[in-house]
Protein backbone atom coordinates (compact mmCIF):
# COMPACT_ATOMS: atom_id res chain seq x y z
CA UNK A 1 134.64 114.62 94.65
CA UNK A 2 131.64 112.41 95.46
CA UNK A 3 132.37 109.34 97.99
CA UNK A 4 131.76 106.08 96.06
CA UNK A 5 130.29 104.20 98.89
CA UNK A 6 127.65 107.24 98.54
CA UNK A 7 124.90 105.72 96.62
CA UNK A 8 125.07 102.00 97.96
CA UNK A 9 124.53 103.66 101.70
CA UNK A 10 121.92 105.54 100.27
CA UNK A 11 120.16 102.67 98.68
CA UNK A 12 120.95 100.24 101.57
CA UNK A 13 119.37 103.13 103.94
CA UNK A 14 116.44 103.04 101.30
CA UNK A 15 115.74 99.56 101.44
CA UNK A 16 115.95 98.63 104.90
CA UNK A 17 113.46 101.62 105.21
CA UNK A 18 111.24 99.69 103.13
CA UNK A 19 111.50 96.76 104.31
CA UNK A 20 111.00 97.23 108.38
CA UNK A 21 107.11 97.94 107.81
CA UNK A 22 106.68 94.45 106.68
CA UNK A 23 109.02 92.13 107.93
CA UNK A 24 107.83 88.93 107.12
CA UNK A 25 108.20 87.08 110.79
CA UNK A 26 106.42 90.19 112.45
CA UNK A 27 102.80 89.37 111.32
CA UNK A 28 100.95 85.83 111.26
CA UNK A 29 97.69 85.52 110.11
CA UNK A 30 95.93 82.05 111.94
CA UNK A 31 92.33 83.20 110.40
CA UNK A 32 90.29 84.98 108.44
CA UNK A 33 86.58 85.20 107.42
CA UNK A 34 84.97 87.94 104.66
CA UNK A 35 81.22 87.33 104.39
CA UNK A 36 80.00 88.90 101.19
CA UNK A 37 75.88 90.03 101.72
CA UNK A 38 74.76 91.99 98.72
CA UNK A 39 71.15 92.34 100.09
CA UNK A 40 72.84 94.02 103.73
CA UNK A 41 76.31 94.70 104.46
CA UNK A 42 79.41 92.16 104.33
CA UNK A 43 81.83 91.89 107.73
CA UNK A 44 85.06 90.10 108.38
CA UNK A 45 87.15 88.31 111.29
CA UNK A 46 90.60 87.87 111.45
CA UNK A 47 93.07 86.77 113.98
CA UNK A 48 97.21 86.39 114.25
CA UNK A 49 100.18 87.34 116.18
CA UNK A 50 102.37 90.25 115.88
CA UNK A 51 105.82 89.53 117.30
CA UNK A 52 107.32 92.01 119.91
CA UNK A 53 104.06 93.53 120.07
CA UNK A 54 104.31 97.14 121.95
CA UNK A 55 101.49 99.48 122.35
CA UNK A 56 104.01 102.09 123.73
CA UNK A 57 104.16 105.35 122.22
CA UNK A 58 100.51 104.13 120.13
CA UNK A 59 97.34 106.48 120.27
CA UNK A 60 95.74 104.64 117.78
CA UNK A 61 95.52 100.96 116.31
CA UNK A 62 94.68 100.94 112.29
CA UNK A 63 93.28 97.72 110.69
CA UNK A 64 93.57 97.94 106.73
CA UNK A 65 92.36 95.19 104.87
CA UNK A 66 93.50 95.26 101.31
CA UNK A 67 93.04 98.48 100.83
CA UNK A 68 89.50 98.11 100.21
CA UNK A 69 88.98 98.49 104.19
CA UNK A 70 90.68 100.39 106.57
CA UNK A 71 89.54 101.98 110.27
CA UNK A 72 91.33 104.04 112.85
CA UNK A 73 90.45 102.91 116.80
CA UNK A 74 92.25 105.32 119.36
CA UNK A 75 93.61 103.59 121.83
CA UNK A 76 91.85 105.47 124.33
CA UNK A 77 88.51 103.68 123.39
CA UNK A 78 90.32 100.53 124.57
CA UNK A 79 90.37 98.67 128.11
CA UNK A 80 92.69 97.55 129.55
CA UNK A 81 92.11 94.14 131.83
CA UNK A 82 95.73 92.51 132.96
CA UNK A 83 97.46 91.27 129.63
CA UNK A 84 94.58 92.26 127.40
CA UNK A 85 93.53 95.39 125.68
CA UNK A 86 89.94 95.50 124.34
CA UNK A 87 87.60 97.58 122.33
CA UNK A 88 83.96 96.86 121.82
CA UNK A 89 81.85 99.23 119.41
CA UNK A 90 78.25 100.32 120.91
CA UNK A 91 75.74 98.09 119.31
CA UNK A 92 75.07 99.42 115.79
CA UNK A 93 77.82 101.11 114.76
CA UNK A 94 79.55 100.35 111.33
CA UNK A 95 83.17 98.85 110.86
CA UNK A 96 84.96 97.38 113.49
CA UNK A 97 82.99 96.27 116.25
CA UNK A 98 85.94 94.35 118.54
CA UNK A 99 89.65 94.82 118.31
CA UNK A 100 91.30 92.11 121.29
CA UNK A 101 95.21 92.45 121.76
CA UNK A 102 96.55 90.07 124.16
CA UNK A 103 99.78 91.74 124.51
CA UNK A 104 101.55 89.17 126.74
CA UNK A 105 100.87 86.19 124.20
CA UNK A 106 101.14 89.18 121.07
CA UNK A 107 98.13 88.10 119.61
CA UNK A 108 94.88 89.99 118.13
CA UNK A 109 91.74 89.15 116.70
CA UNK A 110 89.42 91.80 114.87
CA UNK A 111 85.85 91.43 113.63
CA UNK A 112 83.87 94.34 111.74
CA UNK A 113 80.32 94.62 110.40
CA UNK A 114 78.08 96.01 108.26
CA UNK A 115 81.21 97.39 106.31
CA UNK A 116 81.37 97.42 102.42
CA UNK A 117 84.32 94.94 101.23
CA UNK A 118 83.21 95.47 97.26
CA UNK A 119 86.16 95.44 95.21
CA UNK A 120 88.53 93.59 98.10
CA UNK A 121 92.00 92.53 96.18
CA UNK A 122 93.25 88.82 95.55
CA UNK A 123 95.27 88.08 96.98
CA UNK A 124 94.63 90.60 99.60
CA UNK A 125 96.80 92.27 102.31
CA UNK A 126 96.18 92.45 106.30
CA UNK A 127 97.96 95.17 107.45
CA UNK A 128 97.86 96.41 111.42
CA UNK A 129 99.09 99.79 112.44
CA UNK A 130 100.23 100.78 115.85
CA UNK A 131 102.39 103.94 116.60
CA UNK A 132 105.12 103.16 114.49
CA UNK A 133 104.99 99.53 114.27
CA UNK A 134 103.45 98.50 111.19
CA UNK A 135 103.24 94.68 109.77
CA UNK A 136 101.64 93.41 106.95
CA UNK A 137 101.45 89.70 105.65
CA UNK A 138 99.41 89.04 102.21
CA UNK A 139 97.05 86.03 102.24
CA UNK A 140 95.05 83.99 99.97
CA UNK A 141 92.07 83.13 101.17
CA UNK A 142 89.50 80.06 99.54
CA UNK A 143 86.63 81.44 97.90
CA UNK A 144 83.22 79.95 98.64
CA UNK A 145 80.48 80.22 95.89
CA UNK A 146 76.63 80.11 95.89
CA UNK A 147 74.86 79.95 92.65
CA UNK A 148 78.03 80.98 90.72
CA UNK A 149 78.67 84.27 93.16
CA UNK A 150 81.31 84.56 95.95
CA UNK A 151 79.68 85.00 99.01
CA UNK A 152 82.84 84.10 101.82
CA UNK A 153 85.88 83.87 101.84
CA UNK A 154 87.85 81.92 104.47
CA UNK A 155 91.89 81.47 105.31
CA UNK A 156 93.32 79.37 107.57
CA UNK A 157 97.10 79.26 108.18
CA UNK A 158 96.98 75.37 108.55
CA UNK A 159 95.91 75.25 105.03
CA UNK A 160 96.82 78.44 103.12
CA UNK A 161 100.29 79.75 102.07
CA UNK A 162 100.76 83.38 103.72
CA UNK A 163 103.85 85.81 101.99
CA UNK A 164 105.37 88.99 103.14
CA UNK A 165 104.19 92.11 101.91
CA UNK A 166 106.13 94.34 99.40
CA UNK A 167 108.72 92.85 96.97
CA UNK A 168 110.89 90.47 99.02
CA UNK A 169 112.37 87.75 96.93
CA UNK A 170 110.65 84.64 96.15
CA UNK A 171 107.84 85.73 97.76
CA UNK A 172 106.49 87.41 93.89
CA UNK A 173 106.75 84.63 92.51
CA UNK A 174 105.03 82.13 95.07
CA UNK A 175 102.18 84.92 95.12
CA UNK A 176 101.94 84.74 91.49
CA UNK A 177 101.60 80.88 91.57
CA UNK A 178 98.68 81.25 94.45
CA UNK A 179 97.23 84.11 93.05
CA UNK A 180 95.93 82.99 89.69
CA UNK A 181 95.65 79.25 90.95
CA UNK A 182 92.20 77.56 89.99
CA UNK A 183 90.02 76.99 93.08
């Protein structure tokens, strides 16, 4: 005969599966830039924190933005210099040209160029990837137009409501609110 505490172990095991990737106080977005050039290529900034930030055990750190965007760095590209861990692209090379991890003070900031952002989600998801640790926050950012088109769009956490990833709660319906909110 089957245990009856079988299937709510099972699910609880499920969900708090689910749930680690994203945890909602892991991740912080301060800031965030998309610059949309249809004539060349568009880029992006961002920068955050990342709570108990560890690059033990990490070959590789994995920037995804929205799905839309989403690069691989191997750790051994990076230098290390006392608390911070840097990696600067050679001049002209597409995506990500500076990833800087200040390990001590768990912050980051990423920028990218001459990348191709064309169909980026909003709201749209930052999600960083390192070894196991994985943390994703969804954000909002203001759209700027020009003649009717978007060309930027900018996020600052002073200013801009920022929600946990995944289906946690009130956070659906908050991101429902922002998401279809008039700018």
């Amino acid at each position: 005969m089957r245990s009856p505490f079988v299937f709510p172990a099972m699910l609880l095991a499920l969900v708090v599966a689910l749930a680690a990737p994203c945890a909602a106080s892991d991740l912080a977005i301060a800031k965030a830039a998309v610059k949309f050039d249809p004539k060349k290529a568009d880029s992006f900034t961002l920068s955050g924190t990342v709570a108990d930030l560890s690059l033990a055990g990490a070959d590789a750190v994995t920037i995804n933005l929205g799905g839309t965007f989403v690069q691989t760095v191997p750790l051994a590209q990076f230098v290390t210099k006392g608390d911070k861990v840097t990696f600067k692209a050679p001049k002209g090379t597409l995506g990500i040209s500076a990833i800087t991890i200040n390990v001590a003070k768990s912050t980051f900031s990423v920028a990218a160029k001459a990348v191709t952002l064309a169909g980026l989600p909003f709201p749209t998801t930052v999600t960083v990837t390192a070894g196991d640790m994985a943390v994703c926050r969804m954000i909002a950012p203001l759209p700027k137009r020009k003649k009717g088109a978007v060309v930027s769009l900018a996020f600052s956490a002073k200013s801009r409501p920022q929600f946990p990833c995944g289906p946690q709660g009130k956070g659906l319906r908050r991101r429902a609110r922002y998401a279809h909110r008039p700018q």
